[in-house]
PDB file of N, CA and C in Angstrom:
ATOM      1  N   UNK A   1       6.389 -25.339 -17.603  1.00  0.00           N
ATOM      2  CA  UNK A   1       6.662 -24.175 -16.787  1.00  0.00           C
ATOM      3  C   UNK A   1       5.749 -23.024 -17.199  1.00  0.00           C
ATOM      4  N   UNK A   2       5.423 -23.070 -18.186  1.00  0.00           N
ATOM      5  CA  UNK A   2       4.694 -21.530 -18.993  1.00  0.00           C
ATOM      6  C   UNK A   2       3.540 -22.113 -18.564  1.00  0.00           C
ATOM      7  N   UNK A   3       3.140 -23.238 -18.350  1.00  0.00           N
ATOM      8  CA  UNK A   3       1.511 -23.326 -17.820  1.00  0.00           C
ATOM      9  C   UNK A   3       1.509 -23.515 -16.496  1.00  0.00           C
ATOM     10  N   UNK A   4       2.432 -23.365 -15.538  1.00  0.00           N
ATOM     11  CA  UNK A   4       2.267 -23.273 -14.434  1.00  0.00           C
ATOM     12  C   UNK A   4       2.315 -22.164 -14.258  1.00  0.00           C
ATOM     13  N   UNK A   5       3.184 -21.456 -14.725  1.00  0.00           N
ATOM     14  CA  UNK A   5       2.633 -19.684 -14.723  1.00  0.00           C
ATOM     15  C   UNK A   5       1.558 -18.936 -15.154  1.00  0.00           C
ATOM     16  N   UNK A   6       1.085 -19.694 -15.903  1.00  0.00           N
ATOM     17  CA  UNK A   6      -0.638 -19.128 -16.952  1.00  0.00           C
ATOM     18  C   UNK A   6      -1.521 -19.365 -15.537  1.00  0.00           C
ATOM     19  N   UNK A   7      -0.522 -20.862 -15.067  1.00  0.00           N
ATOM     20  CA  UNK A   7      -2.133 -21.171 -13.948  1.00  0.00           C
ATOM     21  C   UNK A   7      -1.666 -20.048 -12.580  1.00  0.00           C
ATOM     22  N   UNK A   8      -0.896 -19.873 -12.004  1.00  0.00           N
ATOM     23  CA  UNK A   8      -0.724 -19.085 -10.851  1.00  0.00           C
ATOM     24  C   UNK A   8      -1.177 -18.043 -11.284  1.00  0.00           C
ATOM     25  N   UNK A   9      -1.106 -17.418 -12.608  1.00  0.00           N
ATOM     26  CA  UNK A   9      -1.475 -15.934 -12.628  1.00  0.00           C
ATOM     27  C   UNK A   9      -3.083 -16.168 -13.113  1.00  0.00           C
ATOM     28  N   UNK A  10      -4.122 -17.058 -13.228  1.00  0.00           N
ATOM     29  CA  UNK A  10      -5.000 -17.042 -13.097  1.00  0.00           C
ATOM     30  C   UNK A  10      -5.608 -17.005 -11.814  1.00  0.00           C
ATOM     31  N   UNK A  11      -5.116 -18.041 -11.181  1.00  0.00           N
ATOM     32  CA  UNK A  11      -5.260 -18.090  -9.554  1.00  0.00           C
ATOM     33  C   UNK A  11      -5.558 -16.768  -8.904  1.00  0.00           C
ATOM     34  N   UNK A  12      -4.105 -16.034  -9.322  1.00  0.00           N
ATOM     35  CA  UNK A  12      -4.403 -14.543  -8.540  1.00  0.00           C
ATOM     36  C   UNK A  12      -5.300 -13.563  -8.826  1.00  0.00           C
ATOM     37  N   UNK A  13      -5.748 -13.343 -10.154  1.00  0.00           N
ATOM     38  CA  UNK A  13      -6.719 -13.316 -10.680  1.00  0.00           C
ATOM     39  C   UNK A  13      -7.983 -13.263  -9.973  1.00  0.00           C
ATOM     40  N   UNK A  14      -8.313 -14.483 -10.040  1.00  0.00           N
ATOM     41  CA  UNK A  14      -9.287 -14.983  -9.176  1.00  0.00           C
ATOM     42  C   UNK A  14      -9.001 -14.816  -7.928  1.00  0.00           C
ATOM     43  N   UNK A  15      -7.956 -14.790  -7.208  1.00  0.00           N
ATOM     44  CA  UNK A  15      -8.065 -14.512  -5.724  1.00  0.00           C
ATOM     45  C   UNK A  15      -8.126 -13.052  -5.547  1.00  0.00           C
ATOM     46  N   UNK A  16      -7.856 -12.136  -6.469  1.00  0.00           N
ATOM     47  CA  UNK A  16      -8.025 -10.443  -6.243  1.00  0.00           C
ATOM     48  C   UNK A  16      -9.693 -10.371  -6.444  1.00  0.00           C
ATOM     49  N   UNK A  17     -10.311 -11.096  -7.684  1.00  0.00           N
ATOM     50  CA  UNK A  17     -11.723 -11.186  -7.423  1.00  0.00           C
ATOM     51  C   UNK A  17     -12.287 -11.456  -6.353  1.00  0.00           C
ATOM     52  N   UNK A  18     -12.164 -12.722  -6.444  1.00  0.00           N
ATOM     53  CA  UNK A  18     -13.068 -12.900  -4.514  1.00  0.00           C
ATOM     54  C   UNK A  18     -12.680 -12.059  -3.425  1.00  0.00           C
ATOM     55  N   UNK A  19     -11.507 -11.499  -3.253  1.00  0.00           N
ATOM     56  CA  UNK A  19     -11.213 -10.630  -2.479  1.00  0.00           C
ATOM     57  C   UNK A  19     -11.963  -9.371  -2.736  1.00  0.00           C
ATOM     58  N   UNK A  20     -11.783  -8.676  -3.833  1.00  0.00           N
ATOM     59  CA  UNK A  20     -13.230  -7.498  -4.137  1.00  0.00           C
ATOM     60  C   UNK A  20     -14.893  -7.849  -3.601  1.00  0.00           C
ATOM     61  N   UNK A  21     -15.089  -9.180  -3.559  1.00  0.00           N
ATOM     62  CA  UNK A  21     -16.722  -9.535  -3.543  1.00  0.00           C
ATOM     63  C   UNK A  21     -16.405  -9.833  -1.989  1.00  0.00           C
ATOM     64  N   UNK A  22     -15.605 -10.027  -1.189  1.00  0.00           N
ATOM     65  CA  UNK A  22     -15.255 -10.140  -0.070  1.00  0.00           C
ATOM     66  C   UNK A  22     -15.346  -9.221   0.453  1.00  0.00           C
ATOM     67  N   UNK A  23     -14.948  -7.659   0.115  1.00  0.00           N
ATOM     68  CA  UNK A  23     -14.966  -6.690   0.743  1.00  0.00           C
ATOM     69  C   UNK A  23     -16.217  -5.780   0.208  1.00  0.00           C
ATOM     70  N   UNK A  24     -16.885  -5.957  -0.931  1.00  0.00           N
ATOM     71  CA  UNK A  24     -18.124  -5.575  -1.418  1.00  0.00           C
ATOM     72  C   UNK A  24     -19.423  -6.067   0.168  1.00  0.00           C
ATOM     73  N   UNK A  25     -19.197  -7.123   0.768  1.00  0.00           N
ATOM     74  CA  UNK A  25     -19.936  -7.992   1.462  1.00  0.00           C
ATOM     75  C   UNK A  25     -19.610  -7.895   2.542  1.00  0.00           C
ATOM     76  N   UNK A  26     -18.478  -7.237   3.128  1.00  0.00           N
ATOM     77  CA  UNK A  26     -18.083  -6.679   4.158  1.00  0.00           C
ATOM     78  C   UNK A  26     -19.180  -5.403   4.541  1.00  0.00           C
ATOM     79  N   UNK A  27     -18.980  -4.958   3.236  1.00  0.00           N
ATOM     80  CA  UNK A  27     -19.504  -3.493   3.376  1.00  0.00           C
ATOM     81  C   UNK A  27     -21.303  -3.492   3.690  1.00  0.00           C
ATOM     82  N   UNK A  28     -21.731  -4.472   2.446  1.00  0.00           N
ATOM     83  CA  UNK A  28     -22.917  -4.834   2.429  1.00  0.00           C
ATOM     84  C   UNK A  28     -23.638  -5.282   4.193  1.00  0.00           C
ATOM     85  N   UNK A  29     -22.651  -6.471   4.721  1.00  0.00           N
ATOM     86  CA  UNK A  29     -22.752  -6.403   6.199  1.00  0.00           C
ATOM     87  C   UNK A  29     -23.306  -5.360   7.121  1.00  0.00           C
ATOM     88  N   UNK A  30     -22.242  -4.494   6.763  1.00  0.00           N
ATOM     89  CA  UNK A  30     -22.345  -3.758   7.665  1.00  0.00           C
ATOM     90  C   UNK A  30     -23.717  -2.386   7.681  1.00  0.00           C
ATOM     91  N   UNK A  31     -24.050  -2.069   6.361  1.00  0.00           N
ATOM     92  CA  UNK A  31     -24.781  -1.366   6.500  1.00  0.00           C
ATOM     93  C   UNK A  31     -26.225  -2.253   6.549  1.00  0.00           C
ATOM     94  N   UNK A  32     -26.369  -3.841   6.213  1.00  0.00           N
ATOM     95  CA  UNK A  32     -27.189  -4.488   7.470  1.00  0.00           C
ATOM     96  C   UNK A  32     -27.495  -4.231   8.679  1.00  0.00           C
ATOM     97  N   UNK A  33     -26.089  -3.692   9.367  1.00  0.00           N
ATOM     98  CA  UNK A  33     -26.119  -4.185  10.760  1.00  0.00           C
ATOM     99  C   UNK A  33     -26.960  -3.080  11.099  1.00  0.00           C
ATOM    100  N   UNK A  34     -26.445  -1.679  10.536  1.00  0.00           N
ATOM    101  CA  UNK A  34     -27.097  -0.464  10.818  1.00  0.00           C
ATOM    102  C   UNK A  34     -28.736  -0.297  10.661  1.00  0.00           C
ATOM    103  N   UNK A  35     -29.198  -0.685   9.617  1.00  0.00           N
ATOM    104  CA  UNK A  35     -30.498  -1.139   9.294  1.00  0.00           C
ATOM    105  C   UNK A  35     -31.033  -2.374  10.206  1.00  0.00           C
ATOM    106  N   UNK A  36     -30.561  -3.180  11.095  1.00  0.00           N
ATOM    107  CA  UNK A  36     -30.982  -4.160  11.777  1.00  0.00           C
ATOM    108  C   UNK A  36     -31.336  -3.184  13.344  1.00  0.00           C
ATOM    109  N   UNK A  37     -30.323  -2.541  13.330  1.00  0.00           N
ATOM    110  CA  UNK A  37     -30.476  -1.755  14.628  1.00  0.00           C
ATOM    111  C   UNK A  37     -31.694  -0.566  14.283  1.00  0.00           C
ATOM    112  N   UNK A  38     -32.004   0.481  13.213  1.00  0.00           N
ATOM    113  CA  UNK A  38     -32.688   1.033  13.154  1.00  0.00           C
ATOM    114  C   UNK A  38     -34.195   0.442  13.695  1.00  0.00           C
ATOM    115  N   UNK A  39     -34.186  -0.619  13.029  1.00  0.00           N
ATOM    116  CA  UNK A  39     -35.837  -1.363  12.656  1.00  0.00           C
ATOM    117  C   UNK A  39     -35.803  -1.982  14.162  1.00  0.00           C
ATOM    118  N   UNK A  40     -34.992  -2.176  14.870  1.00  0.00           N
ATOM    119  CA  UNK A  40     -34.680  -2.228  16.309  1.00  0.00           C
ATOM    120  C   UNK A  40     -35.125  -0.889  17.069  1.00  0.00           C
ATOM    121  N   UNK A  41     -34.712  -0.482  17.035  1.00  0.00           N
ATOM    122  CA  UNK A  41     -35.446   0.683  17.679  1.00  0.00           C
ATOM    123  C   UNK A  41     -36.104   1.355  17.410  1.00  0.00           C
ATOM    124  N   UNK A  42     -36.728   1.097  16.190  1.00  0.00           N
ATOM    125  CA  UNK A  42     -38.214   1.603  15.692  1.00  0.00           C
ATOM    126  C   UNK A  42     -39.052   0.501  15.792  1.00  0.00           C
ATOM    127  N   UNK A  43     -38.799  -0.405  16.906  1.00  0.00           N
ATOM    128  CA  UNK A  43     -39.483  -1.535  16.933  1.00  0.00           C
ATOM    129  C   UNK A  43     -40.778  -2.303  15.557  1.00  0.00           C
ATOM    130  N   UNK A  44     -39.782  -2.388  14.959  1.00  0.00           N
ATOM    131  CA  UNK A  44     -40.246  -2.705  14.047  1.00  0.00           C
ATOM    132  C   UNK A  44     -39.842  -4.039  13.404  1.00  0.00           C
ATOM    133  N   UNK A  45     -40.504  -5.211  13.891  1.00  0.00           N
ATOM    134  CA  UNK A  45     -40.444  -6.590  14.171  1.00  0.00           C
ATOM    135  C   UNK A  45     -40.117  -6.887  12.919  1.00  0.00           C
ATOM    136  N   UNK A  46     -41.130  -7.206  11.828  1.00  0.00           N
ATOM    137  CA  UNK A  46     -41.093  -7.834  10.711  1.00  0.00           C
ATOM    138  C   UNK A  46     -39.768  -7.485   9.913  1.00  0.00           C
ATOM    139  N   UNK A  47     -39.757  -5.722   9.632  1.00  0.00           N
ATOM    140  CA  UNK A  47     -38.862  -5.467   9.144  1.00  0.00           C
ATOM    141  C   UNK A  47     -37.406  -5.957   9.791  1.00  0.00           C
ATOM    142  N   UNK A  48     -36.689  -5.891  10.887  1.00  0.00           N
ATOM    143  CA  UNK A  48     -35.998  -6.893  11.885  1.00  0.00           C
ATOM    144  C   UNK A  48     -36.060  -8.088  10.819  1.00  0.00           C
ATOM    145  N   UNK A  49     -36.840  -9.014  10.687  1.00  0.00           N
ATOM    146  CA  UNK A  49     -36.940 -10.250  10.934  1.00  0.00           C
ATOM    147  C   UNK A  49     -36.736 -10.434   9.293  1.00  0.00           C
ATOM    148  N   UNK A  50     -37.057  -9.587   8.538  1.00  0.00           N
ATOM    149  CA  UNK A  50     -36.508  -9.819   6.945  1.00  0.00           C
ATOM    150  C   UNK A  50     -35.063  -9.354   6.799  1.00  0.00           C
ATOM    151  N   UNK A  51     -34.081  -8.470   7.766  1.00  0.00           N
ATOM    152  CA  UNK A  51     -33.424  -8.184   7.697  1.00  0.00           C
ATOM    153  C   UNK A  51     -32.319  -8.822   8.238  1.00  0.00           C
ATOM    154  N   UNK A  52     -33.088  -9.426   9.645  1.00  0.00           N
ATOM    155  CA  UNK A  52     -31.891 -10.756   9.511  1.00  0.00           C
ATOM    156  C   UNK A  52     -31.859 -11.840   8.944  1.00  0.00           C
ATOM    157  N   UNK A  53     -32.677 -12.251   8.450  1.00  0.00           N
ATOM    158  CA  UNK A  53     -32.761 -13.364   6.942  1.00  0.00           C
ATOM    159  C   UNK A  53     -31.412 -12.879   6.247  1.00  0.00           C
ATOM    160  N   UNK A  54     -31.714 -11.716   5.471  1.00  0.00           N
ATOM    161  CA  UNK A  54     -31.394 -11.341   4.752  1.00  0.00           C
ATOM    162  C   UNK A  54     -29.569 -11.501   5.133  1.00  0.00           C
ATOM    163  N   UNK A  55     -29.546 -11.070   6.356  1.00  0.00           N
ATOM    164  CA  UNK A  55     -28.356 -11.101   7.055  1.00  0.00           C
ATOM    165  C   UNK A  55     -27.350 -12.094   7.248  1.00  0.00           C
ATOM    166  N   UNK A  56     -28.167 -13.483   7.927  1.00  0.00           N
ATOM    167  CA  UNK A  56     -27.422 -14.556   7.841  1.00  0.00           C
ATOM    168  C   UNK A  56     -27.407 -15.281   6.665  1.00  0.00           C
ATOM    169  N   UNK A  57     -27.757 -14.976   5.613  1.00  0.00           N
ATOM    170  CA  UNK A  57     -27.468 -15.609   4.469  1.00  0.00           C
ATOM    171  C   UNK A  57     -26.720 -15.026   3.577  1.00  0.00           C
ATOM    172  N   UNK A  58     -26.379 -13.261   3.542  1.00  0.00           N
ATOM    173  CA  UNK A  58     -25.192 -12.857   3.341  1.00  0.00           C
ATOM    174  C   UNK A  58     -23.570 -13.306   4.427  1.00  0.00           C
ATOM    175  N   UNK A  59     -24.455 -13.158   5.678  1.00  0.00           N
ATOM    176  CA  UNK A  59     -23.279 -13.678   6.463  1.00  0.00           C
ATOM    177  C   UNK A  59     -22.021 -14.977   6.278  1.00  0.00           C
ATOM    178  N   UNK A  60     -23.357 -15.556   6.096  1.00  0.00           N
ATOM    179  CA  UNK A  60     -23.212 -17.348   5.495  1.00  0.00           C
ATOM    180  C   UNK A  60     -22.120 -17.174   3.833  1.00  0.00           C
ATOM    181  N   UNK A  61     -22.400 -16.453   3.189  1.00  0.00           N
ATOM    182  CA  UNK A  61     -21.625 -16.439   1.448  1.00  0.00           C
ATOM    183  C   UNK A  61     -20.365 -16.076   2.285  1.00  0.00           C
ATOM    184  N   UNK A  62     -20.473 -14.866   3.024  1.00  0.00           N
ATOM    185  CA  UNK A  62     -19.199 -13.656   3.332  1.00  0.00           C
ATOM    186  C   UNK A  62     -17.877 -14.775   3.835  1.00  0.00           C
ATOM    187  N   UNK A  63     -18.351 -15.740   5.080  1.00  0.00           N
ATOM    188  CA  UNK A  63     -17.838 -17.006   5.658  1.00  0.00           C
ATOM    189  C   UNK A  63     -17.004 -17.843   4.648  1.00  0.00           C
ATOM    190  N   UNK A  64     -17.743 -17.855   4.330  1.00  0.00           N
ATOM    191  CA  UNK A  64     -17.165 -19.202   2.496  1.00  0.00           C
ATOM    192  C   UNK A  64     -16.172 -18.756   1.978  1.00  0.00           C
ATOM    193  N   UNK A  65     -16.562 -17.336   1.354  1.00  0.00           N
ATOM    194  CA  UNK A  65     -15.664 -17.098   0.728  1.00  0.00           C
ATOM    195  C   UNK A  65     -14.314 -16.681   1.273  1.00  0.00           C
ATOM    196  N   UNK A  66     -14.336 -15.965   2.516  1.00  0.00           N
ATOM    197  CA  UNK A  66     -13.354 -15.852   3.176  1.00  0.00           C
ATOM    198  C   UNK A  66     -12.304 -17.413   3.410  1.00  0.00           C
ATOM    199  N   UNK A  67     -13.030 -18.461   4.103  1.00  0.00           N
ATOM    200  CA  UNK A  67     -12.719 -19.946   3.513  1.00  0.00           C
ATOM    201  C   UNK A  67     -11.701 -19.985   2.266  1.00  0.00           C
ATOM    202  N   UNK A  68     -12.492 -19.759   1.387  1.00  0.00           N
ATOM    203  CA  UNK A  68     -11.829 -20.364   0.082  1.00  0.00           C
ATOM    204  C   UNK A  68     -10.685 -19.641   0.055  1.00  0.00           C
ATOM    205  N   UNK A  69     -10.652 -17.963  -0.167  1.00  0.00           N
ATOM    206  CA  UNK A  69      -9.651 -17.181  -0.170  1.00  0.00           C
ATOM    207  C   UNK A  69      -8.937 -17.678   0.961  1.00  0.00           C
ATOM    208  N   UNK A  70      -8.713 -17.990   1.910  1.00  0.00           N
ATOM    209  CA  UNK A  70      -7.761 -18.277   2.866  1.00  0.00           C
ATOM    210  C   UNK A  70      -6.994 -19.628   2.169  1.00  0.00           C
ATOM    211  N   UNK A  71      -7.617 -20.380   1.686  1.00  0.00           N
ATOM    212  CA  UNK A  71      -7.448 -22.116   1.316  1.00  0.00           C
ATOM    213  C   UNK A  71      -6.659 -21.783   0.551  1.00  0.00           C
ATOM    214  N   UNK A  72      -7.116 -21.014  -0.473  1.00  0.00           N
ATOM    215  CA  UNK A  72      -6.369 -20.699  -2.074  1.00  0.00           C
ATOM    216  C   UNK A  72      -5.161 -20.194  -1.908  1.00  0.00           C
ATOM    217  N   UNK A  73      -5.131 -19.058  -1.317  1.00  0.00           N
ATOM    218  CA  UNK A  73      -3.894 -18.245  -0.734  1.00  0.00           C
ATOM    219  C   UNK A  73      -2.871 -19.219  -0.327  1.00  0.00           C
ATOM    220  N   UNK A  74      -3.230 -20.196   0.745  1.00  0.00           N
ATOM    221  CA  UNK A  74      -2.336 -20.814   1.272  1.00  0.00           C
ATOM    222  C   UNK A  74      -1.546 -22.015   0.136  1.00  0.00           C
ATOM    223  N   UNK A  75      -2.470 -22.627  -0.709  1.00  0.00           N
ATOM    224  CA  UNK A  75      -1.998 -23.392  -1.144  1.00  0.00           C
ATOM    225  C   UNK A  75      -1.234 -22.658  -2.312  1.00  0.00           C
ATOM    226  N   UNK A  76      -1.550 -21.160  -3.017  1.00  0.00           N
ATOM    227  CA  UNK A  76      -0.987 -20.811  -3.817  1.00  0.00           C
ATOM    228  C   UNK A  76       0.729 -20.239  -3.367  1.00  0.00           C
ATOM    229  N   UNK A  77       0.596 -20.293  -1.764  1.00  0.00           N
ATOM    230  CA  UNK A  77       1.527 -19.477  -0.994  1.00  0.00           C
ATOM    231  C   UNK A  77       2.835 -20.992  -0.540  1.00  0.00           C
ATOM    232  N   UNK A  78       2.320 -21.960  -0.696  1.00  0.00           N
ATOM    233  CA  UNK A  78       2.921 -23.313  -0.713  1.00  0.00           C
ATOM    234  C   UNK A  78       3.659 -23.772  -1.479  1.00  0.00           C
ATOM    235  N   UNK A  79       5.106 -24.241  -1.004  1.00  0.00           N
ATOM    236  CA  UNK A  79       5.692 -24.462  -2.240  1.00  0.00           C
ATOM    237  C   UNK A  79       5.473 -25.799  -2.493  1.00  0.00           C
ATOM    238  N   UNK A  80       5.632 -26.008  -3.800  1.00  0.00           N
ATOM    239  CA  UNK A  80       4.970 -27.666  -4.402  1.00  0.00           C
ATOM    240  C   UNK A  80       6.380 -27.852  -4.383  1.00  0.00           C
ATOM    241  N   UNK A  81       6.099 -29.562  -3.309  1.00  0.00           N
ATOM    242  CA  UNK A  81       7.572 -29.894  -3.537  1.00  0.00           C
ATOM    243  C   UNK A  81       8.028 -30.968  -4.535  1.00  0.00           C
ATOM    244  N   UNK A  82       7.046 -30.950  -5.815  1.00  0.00           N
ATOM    245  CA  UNK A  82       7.999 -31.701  -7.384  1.00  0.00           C
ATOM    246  C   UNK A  82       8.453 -30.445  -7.732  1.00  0.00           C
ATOM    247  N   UNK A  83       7.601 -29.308  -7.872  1.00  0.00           N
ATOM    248  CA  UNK A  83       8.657 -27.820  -8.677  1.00  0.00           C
ATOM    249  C   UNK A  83       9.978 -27.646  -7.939  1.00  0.00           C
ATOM    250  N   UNK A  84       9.889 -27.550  -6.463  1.00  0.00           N
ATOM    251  CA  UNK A  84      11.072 -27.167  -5.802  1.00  0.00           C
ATOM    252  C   UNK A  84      11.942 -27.967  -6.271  1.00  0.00           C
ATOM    253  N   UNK A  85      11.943 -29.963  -6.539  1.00  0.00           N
ATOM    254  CA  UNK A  85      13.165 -30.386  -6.738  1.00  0.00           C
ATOM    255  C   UNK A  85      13.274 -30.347  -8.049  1.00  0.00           C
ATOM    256  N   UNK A  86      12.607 -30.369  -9.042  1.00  0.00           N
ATOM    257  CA  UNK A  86      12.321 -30.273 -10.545  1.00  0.00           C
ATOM    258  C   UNK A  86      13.258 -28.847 -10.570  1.00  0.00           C
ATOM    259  N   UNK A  87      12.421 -27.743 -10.410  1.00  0.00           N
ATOM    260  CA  UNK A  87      13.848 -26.467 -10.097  1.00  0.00           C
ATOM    261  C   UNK A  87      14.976 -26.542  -9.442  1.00  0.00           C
ATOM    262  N   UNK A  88      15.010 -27.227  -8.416  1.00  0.00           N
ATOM    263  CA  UNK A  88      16.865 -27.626  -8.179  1.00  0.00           C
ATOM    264  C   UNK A  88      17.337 -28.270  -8.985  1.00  0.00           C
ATOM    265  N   UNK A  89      16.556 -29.645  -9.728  1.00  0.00           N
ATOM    266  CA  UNK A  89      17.640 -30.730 -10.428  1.00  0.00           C
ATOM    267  C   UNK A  89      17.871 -29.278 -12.008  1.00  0.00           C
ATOM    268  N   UNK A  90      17.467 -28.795 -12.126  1.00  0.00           N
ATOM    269  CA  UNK A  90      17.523 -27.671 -13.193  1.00  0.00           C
ATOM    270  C   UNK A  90      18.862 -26.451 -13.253  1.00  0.00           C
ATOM    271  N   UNK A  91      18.673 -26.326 -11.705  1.00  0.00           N
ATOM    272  CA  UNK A  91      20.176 -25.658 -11.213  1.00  0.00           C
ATOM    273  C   UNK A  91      21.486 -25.812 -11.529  1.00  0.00           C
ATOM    274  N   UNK A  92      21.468 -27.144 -10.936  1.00  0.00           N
ATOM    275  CA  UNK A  92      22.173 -28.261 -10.763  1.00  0.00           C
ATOM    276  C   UNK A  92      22.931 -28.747 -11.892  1.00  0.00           C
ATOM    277  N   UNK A  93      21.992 -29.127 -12.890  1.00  0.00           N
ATOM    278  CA  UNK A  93      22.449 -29.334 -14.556  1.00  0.00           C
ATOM    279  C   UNK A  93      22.851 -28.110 -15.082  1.00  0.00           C
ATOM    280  N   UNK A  94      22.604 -26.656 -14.428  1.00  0.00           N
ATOM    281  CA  UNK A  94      22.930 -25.971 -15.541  1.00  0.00           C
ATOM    282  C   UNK A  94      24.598 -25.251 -15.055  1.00  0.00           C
TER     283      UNK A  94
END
C-alpha cells in the first residue's frame, strides 16, 4: 500500500510537470503564430518558412504530450479493480 502511494504521488508529480511544459508550449505556440503572421505580411518568405518548421515540430511535441497527459490522467483517474477488491476484502475483515 505505501508503494502504491509513493507511486501515485510520483505520477502526479510528473503529471503537474508535463502539464507546466504543456502550457510553457501553449504559450510558445502562440507567440509563433504571431511571428508567422508578421513575416506574412512583411512578405517575408524564408523567414515564414523557418518559422513554420519551427512550428510544426513544436506543434508535433505540444500533441504528444497533451496525449500522454490525457492517457496518464485517465489511467491514474481509474480505479484498479485488484485494489478496489483487495480494499473491500480489507473492510470486510476488519
Amino acid at each position: 500500500k505505501k508503494k502504491a502511494r509513493k507511486q501515485t504521488m510520483n505520477n502526479t508529480m510528473y503529471l503537474d510537470e508535463l502539464m507546466q511544459e504543456i502550457d510553457y508550449l501553449e504559450e510558445q505556440l502562440g507567440y509563433l503564430q504571431l511571428e508567422m503572421q508578421k513575416a506574412r505580411q512583411d512578405e517575408n518568405t524564408k523567414e515564414y518558412a523557418r518559422l513554420a518548421r519551427l512550428y510544426l515540430s513544436m506543434q508535433k511535441s505540444y500533441l504528444n504530450m497533451c496525449a500522454e497527459h490525457s492517457t496518464l490522467d485517465e489511467a491514474e483517474n481509474a480505479a484498479d479493480p485488484l485494489l478496489s477488491f483487495a480494499e473491500g476484502a480489507q473492510v470486510q475483515s476488519a
